[in-house]
PDB file of N, CA and C in Angstrom:
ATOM      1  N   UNK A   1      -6.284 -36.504   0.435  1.00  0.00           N
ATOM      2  CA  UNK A   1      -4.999 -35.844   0.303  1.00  0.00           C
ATOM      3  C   UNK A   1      -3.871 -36.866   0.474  1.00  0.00           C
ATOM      4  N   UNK A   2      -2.692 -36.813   0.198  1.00  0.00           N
ATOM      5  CA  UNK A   2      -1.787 -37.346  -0.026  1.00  0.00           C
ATOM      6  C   UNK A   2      -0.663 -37.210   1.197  1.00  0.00           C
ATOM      7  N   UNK A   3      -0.246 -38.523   1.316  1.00  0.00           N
ATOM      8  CA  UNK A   3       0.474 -38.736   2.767  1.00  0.00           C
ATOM      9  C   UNK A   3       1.677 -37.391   2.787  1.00  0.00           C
ATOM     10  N   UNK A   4       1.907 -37.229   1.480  1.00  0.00           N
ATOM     11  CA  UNK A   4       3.241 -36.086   1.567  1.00  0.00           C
ATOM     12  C   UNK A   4       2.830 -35.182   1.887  1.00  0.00           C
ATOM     13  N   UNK A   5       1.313 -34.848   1.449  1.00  0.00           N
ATOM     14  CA  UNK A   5       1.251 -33.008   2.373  1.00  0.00           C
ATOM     15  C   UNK A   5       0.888 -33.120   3.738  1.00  0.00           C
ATOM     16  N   UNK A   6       0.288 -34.245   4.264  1.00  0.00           N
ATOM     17  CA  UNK A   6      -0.022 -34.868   5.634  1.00  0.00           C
ATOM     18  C   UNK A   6       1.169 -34.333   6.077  1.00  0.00           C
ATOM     19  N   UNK A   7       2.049 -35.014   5.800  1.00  0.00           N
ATOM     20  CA  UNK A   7       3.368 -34.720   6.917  1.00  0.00           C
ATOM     21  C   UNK A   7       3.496 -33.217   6.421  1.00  0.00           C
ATOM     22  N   UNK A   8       3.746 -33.049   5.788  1.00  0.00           N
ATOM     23  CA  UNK A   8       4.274 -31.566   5.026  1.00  0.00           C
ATOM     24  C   UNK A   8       3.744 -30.668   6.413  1.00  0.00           C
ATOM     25  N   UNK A   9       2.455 -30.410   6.410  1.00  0.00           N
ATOM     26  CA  UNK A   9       1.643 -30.233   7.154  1.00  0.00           C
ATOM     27  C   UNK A   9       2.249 -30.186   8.436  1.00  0.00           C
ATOM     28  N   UNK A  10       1.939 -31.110   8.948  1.00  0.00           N
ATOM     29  CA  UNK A  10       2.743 -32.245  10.373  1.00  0.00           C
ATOM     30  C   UNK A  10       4.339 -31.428  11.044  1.00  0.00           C
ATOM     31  N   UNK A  11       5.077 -31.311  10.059  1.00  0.00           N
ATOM     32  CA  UNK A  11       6.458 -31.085  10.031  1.00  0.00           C
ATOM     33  C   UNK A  11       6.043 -29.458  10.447  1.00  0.00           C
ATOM     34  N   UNK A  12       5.793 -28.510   9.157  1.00  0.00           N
ATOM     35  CA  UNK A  12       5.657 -27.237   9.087  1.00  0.00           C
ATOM     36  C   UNK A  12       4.810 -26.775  10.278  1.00  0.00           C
ATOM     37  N   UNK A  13       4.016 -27.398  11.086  1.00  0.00           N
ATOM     38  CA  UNK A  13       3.127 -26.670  12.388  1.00  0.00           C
ATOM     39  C   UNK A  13       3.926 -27.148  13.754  1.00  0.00           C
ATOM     40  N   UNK A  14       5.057 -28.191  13.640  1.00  0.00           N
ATOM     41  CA  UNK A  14       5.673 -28.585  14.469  1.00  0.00           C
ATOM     42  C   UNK A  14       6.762 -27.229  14.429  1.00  0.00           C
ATOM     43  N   UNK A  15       7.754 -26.740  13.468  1.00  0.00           N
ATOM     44  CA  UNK A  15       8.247 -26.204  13.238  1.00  0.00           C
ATOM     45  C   UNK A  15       8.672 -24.641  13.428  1.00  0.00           C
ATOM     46  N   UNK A  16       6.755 -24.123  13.203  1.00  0.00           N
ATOM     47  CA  UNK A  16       6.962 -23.279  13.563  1.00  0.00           C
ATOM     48  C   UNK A  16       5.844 -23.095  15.264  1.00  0.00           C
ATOM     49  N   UNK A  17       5.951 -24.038  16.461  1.00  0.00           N
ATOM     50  CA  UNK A  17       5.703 -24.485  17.123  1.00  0.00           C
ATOM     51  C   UNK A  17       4.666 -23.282  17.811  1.00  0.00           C
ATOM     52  N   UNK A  18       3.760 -23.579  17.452  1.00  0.00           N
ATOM     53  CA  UNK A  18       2.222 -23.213  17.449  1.00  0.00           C
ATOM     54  C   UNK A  18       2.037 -21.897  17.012  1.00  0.00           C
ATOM     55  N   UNK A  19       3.183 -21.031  16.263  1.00  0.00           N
ATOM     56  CA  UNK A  19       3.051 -19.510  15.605  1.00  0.00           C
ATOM     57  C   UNK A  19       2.368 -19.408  14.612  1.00  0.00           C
ATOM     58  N   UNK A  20       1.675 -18.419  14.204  1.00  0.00           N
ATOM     59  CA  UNK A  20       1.342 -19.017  12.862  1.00  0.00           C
ATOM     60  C   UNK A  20       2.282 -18.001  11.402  1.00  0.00           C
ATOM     61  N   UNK A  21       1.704 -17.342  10.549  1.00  0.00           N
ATOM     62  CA  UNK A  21       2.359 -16.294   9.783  1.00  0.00           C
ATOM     63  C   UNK A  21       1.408 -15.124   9.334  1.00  0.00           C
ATOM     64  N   UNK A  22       2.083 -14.198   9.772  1.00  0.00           N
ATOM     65  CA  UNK A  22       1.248 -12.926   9.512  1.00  0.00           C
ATOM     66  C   UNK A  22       0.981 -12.598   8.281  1.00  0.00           C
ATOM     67  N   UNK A  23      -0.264 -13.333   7.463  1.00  0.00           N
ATOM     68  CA  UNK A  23      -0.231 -13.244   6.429  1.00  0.00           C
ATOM     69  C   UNK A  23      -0.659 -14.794   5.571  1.00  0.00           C
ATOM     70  N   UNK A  24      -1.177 -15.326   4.344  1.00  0.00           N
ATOM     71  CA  UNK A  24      -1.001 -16.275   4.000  1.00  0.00           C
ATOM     72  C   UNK A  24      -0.370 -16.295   2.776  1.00  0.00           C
ATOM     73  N   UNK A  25      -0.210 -17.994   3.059  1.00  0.00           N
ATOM     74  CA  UNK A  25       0.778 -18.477   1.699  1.00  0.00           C
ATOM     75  C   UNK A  25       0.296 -19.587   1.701  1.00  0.00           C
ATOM     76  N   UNK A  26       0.627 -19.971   0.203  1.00  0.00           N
ATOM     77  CA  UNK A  26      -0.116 -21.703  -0.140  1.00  0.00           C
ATOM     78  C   UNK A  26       1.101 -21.872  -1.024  1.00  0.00           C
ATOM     79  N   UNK A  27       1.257 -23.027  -0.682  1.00  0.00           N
ATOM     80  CA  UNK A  27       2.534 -23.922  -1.274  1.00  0.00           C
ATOM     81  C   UNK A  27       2.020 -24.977  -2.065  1.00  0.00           C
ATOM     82  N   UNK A  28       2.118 -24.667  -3.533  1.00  0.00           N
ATOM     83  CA  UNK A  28       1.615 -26.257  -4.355  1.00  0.00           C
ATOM     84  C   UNK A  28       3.251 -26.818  -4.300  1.00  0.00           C
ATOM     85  N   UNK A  29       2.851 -28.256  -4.138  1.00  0.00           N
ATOM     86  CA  UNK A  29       3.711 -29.532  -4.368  1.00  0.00           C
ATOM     87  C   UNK A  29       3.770 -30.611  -5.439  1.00  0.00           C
ATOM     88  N   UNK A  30       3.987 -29.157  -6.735  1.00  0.00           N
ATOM     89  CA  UNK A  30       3.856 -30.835  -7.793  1.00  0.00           C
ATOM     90  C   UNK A  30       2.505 -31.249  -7.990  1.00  0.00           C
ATOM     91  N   UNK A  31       2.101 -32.101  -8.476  1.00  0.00           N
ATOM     92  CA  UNK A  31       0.886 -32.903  -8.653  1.00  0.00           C
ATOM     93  C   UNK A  31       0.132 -33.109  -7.387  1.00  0.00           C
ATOM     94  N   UNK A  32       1.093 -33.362  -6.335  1.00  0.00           N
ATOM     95  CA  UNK A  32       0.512 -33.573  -4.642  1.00  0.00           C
ATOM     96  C   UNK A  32      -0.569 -33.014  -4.339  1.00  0.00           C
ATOM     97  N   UNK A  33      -0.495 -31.699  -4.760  1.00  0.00           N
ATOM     98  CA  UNK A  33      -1.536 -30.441  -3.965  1.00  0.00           C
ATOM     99  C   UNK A  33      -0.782 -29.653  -3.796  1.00  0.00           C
ATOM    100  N   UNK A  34      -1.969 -29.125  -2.372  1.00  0.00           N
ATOM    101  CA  UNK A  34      -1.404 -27.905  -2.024  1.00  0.00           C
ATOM    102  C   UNK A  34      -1.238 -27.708  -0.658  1.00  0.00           C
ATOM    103  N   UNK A  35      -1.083 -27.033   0.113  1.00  0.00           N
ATOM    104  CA  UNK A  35      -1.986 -26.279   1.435  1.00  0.00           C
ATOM    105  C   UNK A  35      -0.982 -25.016   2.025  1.00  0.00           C
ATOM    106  N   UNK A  36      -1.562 -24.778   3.103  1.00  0.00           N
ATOM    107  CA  UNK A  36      -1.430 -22.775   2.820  1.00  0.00           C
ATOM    108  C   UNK A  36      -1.493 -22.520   4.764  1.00  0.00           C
ATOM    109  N   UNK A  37      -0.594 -21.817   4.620  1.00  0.00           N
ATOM    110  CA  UNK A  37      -0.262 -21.126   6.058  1.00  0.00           C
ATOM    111  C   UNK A  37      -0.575 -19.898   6.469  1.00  0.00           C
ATOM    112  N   UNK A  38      -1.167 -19.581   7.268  1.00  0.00           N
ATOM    113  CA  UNK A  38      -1.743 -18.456   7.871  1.00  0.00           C
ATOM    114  C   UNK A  38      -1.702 -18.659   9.232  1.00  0.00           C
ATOM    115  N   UNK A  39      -2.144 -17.148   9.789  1.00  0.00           N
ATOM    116  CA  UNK A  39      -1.863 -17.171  11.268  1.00  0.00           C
ATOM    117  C   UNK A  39      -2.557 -18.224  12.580  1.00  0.00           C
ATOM    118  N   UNK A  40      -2.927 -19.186  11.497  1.00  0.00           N
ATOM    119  CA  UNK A  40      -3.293 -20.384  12.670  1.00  0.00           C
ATOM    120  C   UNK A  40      -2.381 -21.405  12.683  1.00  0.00           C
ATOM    121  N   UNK A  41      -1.997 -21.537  11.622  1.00  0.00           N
ATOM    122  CA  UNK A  41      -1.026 -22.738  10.692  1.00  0.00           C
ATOM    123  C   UNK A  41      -0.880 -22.845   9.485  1.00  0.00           C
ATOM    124  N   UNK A  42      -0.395 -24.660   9.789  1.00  0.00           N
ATOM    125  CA  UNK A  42      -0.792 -24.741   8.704  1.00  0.00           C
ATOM    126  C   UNK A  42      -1.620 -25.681   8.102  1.00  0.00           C
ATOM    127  N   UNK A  43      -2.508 -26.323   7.162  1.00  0.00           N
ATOM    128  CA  UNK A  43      -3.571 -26.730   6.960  1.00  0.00           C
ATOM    129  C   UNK A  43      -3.578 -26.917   5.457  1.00  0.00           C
ATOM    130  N   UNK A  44      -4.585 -28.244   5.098  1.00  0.00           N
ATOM    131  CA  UNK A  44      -4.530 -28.537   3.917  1.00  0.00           C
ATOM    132  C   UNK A  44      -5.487 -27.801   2.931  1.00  0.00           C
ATOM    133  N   UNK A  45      -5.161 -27.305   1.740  1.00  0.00           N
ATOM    134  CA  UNK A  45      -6.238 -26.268   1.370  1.00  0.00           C
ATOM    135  C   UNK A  45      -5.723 -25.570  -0.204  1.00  0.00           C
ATOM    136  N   UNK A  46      -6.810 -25.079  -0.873  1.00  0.00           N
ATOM    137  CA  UNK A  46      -6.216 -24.389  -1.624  1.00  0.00           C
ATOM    138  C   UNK A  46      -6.698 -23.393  -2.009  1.00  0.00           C
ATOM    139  N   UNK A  47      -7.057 -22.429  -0.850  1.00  0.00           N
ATOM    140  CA  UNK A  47      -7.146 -20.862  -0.771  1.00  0.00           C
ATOM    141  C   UNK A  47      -6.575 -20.146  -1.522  1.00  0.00           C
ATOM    142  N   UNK A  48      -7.032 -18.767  -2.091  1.00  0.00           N
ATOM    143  CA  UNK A  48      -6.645 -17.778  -2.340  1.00  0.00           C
ATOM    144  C   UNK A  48      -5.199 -17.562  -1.122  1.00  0.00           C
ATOM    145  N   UNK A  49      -4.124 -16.682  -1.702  1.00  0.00           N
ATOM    146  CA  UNK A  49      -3.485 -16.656  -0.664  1.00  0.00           C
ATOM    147  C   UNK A  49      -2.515 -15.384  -1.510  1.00  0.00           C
ATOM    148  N   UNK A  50      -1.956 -14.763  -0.293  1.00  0.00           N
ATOM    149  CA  UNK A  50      -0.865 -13.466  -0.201  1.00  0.00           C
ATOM    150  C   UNK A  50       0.253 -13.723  -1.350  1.00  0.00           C
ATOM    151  N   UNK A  51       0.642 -14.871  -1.509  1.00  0.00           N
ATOM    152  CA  UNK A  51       1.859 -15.237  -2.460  1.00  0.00           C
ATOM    153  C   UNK A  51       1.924 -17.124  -2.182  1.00  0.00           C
ATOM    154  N   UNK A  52       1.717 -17.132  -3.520  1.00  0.00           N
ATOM    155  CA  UNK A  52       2.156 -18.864  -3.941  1.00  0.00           C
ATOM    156  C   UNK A  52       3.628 -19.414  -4.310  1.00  0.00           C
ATOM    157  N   UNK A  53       3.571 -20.573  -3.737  1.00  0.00           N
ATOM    158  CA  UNK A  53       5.273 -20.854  -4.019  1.00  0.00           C
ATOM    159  C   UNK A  53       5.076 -22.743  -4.269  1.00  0.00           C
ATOM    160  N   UNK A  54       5.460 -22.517  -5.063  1.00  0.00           N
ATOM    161  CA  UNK A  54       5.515 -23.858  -6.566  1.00  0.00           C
ATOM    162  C   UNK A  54       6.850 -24.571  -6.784  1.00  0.00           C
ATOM    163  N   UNK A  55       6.647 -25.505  -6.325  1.00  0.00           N
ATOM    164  CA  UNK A  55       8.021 -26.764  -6.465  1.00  0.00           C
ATOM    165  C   UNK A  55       7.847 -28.067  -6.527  1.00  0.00           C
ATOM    166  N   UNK A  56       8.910 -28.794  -6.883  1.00  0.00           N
ATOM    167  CA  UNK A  56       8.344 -30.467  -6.141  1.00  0.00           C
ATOM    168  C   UNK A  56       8.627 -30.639  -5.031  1.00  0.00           C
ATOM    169  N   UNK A  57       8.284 -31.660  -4.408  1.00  0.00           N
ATOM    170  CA  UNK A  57       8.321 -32.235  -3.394  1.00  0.00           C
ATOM    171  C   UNK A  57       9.374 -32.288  -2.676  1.00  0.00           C
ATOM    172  N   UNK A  58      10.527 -32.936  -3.718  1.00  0.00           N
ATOM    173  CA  UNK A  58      11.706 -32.801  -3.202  1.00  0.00           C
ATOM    174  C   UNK A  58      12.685 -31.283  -2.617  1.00  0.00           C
ATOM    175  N   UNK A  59      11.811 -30.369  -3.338  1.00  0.00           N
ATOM    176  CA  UNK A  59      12.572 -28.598  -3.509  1.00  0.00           C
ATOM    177  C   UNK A  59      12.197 -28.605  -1.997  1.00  0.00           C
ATOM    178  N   UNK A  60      10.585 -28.576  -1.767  1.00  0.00           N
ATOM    179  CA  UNK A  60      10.385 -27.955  -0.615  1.00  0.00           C
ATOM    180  C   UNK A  60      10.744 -29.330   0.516  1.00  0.00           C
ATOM    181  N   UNK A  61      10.945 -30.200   0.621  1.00  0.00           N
ATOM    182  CA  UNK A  61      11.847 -31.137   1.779  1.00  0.00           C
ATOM    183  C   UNK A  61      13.248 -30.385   1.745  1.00  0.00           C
ATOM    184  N   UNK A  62      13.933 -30.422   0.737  1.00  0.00           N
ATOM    185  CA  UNK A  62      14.894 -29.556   1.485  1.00  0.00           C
ATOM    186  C   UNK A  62      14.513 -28.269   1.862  1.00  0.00           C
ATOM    187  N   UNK A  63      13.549 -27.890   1.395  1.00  0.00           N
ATOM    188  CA  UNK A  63      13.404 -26.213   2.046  1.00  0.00           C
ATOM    189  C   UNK A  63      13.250 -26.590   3.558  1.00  0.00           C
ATOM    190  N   UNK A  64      12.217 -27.108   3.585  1.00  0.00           N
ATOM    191  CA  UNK A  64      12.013 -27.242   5.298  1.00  0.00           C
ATOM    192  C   UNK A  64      12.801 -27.860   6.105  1.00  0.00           C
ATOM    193  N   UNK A  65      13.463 -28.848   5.453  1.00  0.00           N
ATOM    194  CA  UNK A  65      14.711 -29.462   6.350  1.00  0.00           C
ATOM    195  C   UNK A  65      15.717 -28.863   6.725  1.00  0.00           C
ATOM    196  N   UNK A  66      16.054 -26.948   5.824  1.00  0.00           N
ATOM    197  CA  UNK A  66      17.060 -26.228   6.304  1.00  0.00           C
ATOM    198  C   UNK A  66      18.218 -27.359   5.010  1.00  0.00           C
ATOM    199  N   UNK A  67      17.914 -27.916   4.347  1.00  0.00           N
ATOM    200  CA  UNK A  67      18.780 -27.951   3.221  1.00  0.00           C
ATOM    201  C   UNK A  67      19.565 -27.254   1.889  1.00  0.00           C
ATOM    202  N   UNK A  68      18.364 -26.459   2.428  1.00  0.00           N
ATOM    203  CA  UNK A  68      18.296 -25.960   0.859  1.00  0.00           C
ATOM    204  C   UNK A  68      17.976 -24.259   0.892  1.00  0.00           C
ATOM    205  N   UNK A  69      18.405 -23.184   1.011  1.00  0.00           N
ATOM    206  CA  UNK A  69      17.638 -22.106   1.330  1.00  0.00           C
ATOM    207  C   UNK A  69      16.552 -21.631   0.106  1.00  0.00           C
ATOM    208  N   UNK A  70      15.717 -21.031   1.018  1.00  0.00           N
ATOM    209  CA  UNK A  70      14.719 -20.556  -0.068  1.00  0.00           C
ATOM    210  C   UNK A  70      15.308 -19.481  -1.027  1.00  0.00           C
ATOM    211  N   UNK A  71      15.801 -18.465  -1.322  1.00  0.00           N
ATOM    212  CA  UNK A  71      16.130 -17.270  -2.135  1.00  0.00           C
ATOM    213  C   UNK A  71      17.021 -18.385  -2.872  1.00  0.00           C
ATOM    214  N   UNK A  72      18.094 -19.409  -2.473  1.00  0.00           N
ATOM    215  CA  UNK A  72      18.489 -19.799  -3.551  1.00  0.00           C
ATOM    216  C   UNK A  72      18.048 -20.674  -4.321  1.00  0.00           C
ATOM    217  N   UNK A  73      16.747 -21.924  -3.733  1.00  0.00           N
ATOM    218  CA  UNK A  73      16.264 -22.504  -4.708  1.00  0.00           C
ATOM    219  C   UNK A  73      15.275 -21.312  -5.717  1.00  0.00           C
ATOM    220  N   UNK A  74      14.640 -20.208  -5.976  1.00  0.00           N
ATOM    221  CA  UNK A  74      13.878 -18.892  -6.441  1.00  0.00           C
ATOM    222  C   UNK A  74      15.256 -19.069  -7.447  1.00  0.00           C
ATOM    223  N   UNK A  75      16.040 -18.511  -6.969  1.00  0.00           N
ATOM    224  CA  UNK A  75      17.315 -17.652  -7.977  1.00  0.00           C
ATOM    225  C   UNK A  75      17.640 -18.859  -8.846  1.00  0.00           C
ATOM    226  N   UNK A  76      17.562 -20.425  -8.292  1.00  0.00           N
ATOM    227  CA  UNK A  76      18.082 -21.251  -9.264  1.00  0.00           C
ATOM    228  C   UNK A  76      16.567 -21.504 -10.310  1.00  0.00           C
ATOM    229  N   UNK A  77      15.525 -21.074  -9.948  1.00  0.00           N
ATOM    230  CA  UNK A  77      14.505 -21.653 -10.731  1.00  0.00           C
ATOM    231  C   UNK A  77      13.604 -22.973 -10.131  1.00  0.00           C
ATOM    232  N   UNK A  78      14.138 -23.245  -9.224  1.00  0.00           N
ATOM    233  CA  UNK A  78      13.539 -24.811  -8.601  1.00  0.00           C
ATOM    234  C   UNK A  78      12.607 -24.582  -7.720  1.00  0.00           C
ATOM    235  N   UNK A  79      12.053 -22.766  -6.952  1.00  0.00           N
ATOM    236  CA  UNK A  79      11.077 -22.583  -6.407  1.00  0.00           C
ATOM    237  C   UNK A  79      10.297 -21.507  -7.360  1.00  0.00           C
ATOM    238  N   UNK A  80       8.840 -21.104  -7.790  1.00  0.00           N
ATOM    239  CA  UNK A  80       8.531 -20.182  -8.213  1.00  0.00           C
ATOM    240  C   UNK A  80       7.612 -19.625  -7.666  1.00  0.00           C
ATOM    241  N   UNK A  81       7.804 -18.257  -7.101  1.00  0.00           N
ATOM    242  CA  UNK A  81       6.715 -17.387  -6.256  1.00  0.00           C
ATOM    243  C   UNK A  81       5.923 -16.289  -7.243  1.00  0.00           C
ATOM    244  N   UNK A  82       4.618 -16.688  -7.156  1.00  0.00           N
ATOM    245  CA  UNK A  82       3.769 -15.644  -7.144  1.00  0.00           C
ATOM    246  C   UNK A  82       3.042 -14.954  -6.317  1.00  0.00           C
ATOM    247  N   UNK A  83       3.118 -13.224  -6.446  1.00  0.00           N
ATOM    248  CA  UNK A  83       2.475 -13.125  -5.711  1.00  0.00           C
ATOM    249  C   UNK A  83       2.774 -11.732  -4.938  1.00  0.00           C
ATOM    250  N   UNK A  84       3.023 -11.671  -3.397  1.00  0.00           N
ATOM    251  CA  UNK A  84       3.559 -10.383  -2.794  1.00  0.00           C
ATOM    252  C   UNK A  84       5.101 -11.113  -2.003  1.00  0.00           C
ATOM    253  N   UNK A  85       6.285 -10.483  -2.938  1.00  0.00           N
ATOM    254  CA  UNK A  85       7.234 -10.890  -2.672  1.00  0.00           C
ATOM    255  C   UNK A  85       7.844 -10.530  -1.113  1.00  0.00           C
ATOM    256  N   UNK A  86       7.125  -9.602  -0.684  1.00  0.00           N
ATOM    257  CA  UNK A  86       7.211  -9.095   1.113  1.00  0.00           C
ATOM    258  C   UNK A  86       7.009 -10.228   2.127  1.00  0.00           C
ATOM    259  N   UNK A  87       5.647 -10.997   1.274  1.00  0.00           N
ATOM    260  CA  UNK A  87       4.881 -11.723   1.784  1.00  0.00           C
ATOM    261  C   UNK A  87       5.933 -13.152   1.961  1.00  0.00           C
ATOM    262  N   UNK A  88       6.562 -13.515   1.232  1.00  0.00           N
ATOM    263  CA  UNK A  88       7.382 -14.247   0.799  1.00  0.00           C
ATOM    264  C   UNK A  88       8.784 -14.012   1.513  1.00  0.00           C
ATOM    265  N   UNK A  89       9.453 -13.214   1.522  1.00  0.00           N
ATOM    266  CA  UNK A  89      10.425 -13.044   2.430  1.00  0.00           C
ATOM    267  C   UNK A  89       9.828 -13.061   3.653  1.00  0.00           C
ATOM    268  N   UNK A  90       8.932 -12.897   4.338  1.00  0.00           N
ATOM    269  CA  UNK A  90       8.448 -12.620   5.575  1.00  0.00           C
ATOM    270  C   UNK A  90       8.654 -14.213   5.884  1.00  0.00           C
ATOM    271  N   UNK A  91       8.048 -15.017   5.198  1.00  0.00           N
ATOM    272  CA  UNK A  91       8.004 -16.225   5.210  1.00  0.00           C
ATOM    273  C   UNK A  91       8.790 -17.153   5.086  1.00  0.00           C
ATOM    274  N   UNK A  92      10.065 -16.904   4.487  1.00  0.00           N
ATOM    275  CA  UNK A  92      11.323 -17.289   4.520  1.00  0.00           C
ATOM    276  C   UNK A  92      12.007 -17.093   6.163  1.00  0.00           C
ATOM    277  N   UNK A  93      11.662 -16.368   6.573  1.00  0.00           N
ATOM    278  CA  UNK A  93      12.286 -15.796   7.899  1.00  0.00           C
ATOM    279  C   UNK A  93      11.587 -16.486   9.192  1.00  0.00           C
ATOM    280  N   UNK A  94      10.188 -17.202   9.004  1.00  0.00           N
ATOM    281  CA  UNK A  94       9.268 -17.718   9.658  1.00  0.00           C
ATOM    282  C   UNK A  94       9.767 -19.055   9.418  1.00  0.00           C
ATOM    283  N   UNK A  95      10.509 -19.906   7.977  1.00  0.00           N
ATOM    284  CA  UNK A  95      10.651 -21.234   7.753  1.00  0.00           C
ATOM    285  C   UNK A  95      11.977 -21.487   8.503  1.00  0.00           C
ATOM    286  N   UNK A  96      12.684 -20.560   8.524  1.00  0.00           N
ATOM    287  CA  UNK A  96      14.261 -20.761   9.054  1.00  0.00           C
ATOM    288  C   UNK A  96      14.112 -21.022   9.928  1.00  0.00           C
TER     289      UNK A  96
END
């Protein structure tokens, strides 16, 4: 796997400091991969999951850095979710 989802990883379990999410989600990164959060964490992987959310690298660094909000990178096109959009807002509310 690739040093960017390492940290990706790294960052996102620091973040949400040992919670996990009721529910899963897998985040592809571009060519990078993937990996997917559930109520343990998060972890490198590319599970079936509740709702997928698709960007580059750069979309989701600002997502997680609090740069960038999620509903507006979706509305601009620069994030794309499939999936259970509940699941997805739930998860927006867990990244903040």
């Amino acid at each position: 796997m690739s040093d960017t989802l390492t940290a990706a990883v790294a960052a996102l379990n620091e973040k949400m400091e040992g919670s996990g999410f009721d529910g899963t989600a897998k985040f592809v990164l571009g060519d990078e991969g993937s990996f997917v959060i559930d109520e343990s964490g998060a972890r490198m992987g590319d599970d079936d999951a509740d709702v997928t959310l698709t960007a580059d690298v750069e979309t989701f660094q600002q997502i997680f850095e609090g740069e960038l909000n999620p509903t507006t990178a979706f509305m601009s096109g620069k994030l794309a979710i499939d999936g259970d959009m509940g699941a997805a807002m739930k998860l927006a509310q867990v990244l903040s």
